[in-house]
C-alpha atoms as a PDB file:
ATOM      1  CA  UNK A   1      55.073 -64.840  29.209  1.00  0.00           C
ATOM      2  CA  UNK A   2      57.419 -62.983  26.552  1.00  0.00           C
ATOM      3  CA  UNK A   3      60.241 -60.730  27.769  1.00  0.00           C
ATOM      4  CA  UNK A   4      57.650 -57.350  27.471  1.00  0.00           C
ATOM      5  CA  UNK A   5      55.590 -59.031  28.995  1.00  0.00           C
ATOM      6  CA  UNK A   6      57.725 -59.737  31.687  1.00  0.00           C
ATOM      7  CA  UNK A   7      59.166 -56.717  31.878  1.00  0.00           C
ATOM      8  CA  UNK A   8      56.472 -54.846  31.930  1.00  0.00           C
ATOM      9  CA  UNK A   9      55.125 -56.230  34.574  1.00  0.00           C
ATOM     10  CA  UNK A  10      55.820 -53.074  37.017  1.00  0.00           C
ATOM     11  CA  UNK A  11      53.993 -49.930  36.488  1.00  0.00           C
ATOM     12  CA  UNK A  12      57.273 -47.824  36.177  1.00  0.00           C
ATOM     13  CA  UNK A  13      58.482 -49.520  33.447  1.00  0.00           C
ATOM     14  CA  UNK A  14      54.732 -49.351  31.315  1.00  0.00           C
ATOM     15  CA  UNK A  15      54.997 -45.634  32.458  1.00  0.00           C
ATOM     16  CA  UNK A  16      58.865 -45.353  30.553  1.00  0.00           C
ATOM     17  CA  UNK A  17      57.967 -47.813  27.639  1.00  0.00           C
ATOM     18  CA  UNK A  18      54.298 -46.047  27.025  1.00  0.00           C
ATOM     19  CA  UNK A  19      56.495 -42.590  27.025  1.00  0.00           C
ATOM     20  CA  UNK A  20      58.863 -43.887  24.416  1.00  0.00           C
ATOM     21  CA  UNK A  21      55.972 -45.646  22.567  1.00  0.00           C
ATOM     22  CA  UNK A  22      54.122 -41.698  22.270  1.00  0.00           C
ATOM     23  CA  UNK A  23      57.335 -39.952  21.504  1.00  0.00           C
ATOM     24  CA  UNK A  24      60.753 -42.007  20.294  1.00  0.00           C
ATOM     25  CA  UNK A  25      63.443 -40.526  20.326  1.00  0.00           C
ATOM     26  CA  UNK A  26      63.338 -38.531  23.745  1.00  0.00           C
ATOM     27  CA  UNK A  27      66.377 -37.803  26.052  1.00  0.00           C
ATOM     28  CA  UNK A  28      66.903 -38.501  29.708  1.00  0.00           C
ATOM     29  CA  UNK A  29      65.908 -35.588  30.843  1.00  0.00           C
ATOM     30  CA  UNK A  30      62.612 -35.167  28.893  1.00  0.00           C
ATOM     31  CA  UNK A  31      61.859 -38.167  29.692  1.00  0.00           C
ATOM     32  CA  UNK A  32      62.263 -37.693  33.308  1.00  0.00           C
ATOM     33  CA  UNK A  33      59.810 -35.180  33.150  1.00  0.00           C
ATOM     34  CA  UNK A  34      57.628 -36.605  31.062  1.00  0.00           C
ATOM     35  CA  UNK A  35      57.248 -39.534  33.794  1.00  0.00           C
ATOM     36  CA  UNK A  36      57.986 -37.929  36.683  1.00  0.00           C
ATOM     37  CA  UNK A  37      60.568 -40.192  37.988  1.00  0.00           C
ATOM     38  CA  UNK A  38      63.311 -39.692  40.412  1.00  0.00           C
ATOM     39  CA  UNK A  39      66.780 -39.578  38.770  1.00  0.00           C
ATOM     40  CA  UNK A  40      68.065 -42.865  40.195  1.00  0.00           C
ATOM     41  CA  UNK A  41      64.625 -44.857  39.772  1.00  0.00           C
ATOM     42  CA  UNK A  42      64.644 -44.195  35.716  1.00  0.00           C
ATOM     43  CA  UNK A  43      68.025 -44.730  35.628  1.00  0.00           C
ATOM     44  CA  UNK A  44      67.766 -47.892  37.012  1.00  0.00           C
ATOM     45  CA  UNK A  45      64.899 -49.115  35.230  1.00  0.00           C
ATOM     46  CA  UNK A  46      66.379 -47.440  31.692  1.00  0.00           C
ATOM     47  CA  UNK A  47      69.319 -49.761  32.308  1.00  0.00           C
ATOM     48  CA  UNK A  48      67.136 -52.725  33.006  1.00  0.00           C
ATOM     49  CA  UNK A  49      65.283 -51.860  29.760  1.00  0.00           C
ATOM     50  CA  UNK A  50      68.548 -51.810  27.657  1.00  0.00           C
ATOM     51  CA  UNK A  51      69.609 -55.226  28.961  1.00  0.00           C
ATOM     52  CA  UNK A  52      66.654 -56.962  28.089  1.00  0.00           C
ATOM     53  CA  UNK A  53      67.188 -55.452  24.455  1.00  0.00           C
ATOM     54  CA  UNK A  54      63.825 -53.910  24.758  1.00  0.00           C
ATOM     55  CA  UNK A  55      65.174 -50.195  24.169  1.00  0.00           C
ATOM     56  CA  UNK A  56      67.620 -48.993  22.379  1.00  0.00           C
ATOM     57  CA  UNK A  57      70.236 -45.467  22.994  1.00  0.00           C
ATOM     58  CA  UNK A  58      71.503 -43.741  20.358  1.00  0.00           C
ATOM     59  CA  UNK A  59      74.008 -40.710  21.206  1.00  0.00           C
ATOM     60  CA  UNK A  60      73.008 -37.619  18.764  1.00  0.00           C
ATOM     61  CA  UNK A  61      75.962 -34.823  19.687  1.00  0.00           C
ATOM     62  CA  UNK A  62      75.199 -34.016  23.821  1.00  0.00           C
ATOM     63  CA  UNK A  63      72.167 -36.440  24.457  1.00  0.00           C
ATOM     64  CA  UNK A  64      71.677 -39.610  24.647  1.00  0.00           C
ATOM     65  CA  UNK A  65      68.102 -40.952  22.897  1.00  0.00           C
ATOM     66  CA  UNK A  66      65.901 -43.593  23.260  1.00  0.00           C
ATOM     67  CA  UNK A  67      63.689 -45.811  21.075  1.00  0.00           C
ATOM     68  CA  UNK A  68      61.681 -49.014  21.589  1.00  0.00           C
ATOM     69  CA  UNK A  69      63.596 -51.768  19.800  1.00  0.00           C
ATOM     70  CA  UNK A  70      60.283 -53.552  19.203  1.00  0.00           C
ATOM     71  CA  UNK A  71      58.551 -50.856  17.692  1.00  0.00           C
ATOM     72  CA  UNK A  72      58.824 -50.510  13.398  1.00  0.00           C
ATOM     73  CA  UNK A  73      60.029 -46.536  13.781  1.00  0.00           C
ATOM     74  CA  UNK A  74      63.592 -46.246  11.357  1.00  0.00           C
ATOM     75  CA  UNK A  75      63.154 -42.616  11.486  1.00  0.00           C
ATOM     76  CA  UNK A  76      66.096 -42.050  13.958  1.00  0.00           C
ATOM     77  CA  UNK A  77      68.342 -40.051  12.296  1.00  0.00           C
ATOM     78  CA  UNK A  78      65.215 -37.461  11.701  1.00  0.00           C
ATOM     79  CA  UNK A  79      63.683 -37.568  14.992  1.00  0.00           C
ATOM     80  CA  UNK A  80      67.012 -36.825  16.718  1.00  0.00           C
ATOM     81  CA  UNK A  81      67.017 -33.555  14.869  1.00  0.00           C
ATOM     82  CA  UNK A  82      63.465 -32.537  15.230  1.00  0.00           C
ATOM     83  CA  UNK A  83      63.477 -33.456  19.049  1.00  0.00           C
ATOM     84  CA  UNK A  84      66.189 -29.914  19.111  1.00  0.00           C
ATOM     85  CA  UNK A  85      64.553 -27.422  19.117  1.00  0.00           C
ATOM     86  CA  UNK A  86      66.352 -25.086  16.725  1.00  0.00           C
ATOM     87  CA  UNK A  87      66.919 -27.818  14.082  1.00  0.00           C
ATOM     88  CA  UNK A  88      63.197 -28.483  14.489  1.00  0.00           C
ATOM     89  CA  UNK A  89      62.443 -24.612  13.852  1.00  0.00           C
ATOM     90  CA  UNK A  90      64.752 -24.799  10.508  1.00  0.00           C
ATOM     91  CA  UNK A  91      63.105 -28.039   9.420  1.00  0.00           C
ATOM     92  CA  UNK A  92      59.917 -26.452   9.424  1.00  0.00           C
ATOM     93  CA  UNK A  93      61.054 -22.964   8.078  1.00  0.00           C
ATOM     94  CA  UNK A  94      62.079 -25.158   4.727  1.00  0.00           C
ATOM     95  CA  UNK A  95      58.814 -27.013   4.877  1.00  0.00           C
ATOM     96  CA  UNK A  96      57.239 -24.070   4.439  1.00  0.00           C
ATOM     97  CA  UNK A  97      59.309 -21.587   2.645  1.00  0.00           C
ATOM     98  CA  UNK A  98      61.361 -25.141   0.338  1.00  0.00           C
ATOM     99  CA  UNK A  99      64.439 -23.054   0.369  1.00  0.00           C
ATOM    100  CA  UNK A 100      65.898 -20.617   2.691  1.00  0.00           C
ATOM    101  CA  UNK A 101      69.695 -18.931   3.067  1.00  0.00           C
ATOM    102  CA  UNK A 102      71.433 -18.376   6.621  1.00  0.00           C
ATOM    103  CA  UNK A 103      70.085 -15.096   6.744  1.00  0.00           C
ATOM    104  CA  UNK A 104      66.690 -16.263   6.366  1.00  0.00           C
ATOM    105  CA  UNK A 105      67.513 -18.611   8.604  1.00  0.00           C
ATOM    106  CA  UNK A 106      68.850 -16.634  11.339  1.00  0.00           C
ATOM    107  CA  UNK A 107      66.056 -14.069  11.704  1.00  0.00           C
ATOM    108  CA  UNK A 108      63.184 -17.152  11.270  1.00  0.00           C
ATOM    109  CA  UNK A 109      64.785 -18.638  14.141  1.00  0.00           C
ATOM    110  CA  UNK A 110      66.194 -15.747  16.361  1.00  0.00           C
ATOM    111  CA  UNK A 111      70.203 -16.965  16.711  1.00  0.00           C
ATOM    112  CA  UNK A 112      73.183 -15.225  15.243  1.00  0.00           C
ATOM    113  CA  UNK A 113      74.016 -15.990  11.441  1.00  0.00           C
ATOM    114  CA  UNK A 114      77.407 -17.971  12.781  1.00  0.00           C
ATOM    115  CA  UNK A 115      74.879 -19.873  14.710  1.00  0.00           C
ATOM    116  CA  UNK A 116      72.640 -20.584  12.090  1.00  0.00           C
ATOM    117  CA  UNK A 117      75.480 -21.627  10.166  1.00  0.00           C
ATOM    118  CA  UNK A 118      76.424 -24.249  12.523  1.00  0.00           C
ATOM    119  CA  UNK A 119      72.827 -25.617  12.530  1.00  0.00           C
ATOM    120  CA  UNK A 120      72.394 -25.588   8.816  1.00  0.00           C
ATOM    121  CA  UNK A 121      75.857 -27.524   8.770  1.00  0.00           C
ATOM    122  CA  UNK A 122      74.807 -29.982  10.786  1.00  0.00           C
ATOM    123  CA  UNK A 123      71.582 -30.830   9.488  1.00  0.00           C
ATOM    124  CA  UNK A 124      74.119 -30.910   6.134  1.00  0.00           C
ATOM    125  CA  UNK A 125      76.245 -33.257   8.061  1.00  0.00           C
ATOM    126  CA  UNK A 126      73.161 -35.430   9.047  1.00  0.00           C
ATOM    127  CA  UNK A 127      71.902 -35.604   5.053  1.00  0.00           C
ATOM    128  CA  UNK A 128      68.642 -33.955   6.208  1.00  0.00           C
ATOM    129  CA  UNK A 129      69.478 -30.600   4.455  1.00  0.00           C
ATOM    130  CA  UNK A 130      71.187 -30.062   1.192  1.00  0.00           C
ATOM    131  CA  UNK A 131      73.370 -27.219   0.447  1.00  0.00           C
ATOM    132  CA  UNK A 132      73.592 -25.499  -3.068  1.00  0.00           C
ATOM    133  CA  UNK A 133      75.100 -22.894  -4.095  1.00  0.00           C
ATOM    134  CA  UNK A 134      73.273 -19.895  -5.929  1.00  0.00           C
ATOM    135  CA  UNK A 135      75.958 -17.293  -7.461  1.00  0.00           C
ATOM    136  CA  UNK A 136      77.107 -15.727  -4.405  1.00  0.00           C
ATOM    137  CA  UNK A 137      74.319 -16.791  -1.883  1.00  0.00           C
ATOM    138  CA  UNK A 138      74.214 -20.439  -0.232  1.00  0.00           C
ATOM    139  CA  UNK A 139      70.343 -21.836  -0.180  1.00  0.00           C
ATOM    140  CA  UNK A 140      69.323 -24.520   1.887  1.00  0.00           C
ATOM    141  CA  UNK A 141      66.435 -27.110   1.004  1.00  0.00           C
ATOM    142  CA  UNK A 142      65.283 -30.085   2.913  1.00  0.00           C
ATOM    143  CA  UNK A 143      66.598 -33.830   1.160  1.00  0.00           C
ATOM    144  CA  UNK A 144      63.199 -35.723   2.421  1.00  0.00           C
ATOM    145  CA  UNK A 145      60.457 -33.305   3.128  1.00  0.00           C
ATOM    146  CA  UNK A 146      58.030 -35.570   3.003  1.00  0.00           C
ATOM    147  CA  UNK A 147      59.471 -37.927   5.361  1.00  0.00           C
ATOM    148  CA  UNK A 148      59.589 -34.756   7.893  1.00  0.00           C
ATOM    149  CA  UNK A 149      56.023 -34.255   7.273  1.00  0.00           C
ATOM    150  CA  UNK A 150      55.272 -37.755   8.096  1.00  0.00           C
ATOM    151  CA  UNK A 151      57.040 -37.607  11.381  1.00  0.00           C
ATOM    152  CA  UNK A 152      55.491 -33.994  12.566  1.00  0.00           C
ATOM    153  CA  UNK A 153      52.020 -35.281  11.534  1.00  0.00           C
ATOM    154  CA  UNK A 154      52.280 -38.861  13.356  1.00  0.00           C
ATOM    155  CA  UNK A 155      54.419 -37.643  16.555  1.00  0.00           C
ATOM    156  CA  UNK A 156      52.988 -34.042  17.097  1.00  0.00           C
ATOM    157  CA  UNK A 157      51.474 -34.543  19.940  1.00  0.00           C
ATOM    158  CA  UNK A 158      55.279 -35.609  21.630  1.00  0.00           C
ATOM    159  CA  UNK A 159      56.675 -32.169  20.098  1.00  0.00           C
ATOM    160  CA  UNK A 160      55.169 -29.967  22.635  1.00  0.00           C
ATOM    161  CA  UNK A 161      55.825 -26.858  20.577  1.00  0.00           C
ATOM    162  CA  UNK A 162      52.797 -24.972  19.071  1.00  0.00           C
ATOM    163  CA  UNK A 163      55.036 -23.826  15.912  1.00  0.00           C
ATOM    164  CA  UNK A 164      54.365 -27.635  15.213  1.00  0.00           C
ATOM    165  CA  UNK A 165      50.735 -28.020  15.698  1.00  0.00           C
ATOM    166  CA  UNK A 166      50.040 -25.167  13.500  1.00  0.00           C
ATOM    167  CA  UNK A 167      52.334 -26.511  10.584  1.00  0.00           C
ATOM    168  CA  UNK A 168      50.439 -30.030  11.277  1.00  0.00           C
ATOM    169  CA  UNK A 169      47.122 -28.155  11.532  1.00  0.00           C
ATOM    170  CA  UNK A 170      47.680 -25.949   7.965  1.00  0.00           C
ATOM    171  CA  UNK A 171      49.049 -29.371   6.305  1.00  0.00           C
ATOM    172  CA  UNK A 172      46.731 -31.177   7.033  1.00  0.00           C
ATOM    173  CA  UNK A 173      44.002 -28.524   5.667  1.00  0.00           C
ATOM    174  CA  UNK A 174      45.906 -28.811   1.992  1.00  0.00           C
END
């Protein structure tokens, strides 16, 4: 018996690993609610996991994130952003539109332009978003779109958000 195997041998940890196989890339939290496991008892078994070099944690700004080491997903940098919400709204606001300024932006996804400044600089930051500069007026356009349509399409179902499913759903009708 292999260390998955092993490892797996206890419901609990199927229950976390199965979660993380459906949706990479989710934080403590989520996935405490996605399991339904006390605090303490995913903790524990999270830490297990991690040990046994069967998961992996990646920090992304205030959350911690984890992916299956055994599984073929290299998509981290993108998933981190489209598992917050915001950054997930602006990511699909540029699928859409291919090019949008802070004001745009801002009303699309219902925050102050200062806010959607520091959004659009950190997807900047993260190389998901490139910034150009259009006489006076900054405009924003995604670096890999059709890597972020890969991921909405193939993880939708873990995105819980219905502005998803109906990008997936028109996409998928082109």
């Amino acid at each position: 018996m292999d260390e998955l195997e092993d490892a797996l041998l206890l419901e609990v940890r199927k229950k976390i690993y199965n979660s993380l196989k459906r949706s990479p890339g989710l934080h403590f939290r989520e996935l405490q609610r996605r399991t339904k496991l006390a605090t303490g008892s995913l903790q524990y078994h999270l830490d297990y996991l991690l040990k046994r070099h069967l998961l992996k944690q990646e920090k992304d700004l205030k959350f911690t994130r984890f992916y299956l080491v055994r599984d073929s997903f290299e998509n981290h940098k993108e998933m981190n952003v489209l598992r917050q919400e915001s950054l997930r709204k602006i990511v699909l606001l540029l699928l859409e539109k291919k090019r949008a300024n802070n004001s745009q932006v801002s009303r699309w996804i219902g925050v102050s332009p200062s806010t959607a400044s520091w959004h659009l600089s950190k997807l900047v930051e993260k190389g998901i978003v490139e910034k150009t500069k259009k006489g006076r007026k900054t405009v924003y356009t995604l670096i890999e779109p059709e890597k972020a349509k890969e991921i909405l399409v193939k993880y939708k179902r873990s995105f819980l958000d219905e502005m998803v499913d109906n990008f997936v759903e028109v996409w998928q009708q082109i």
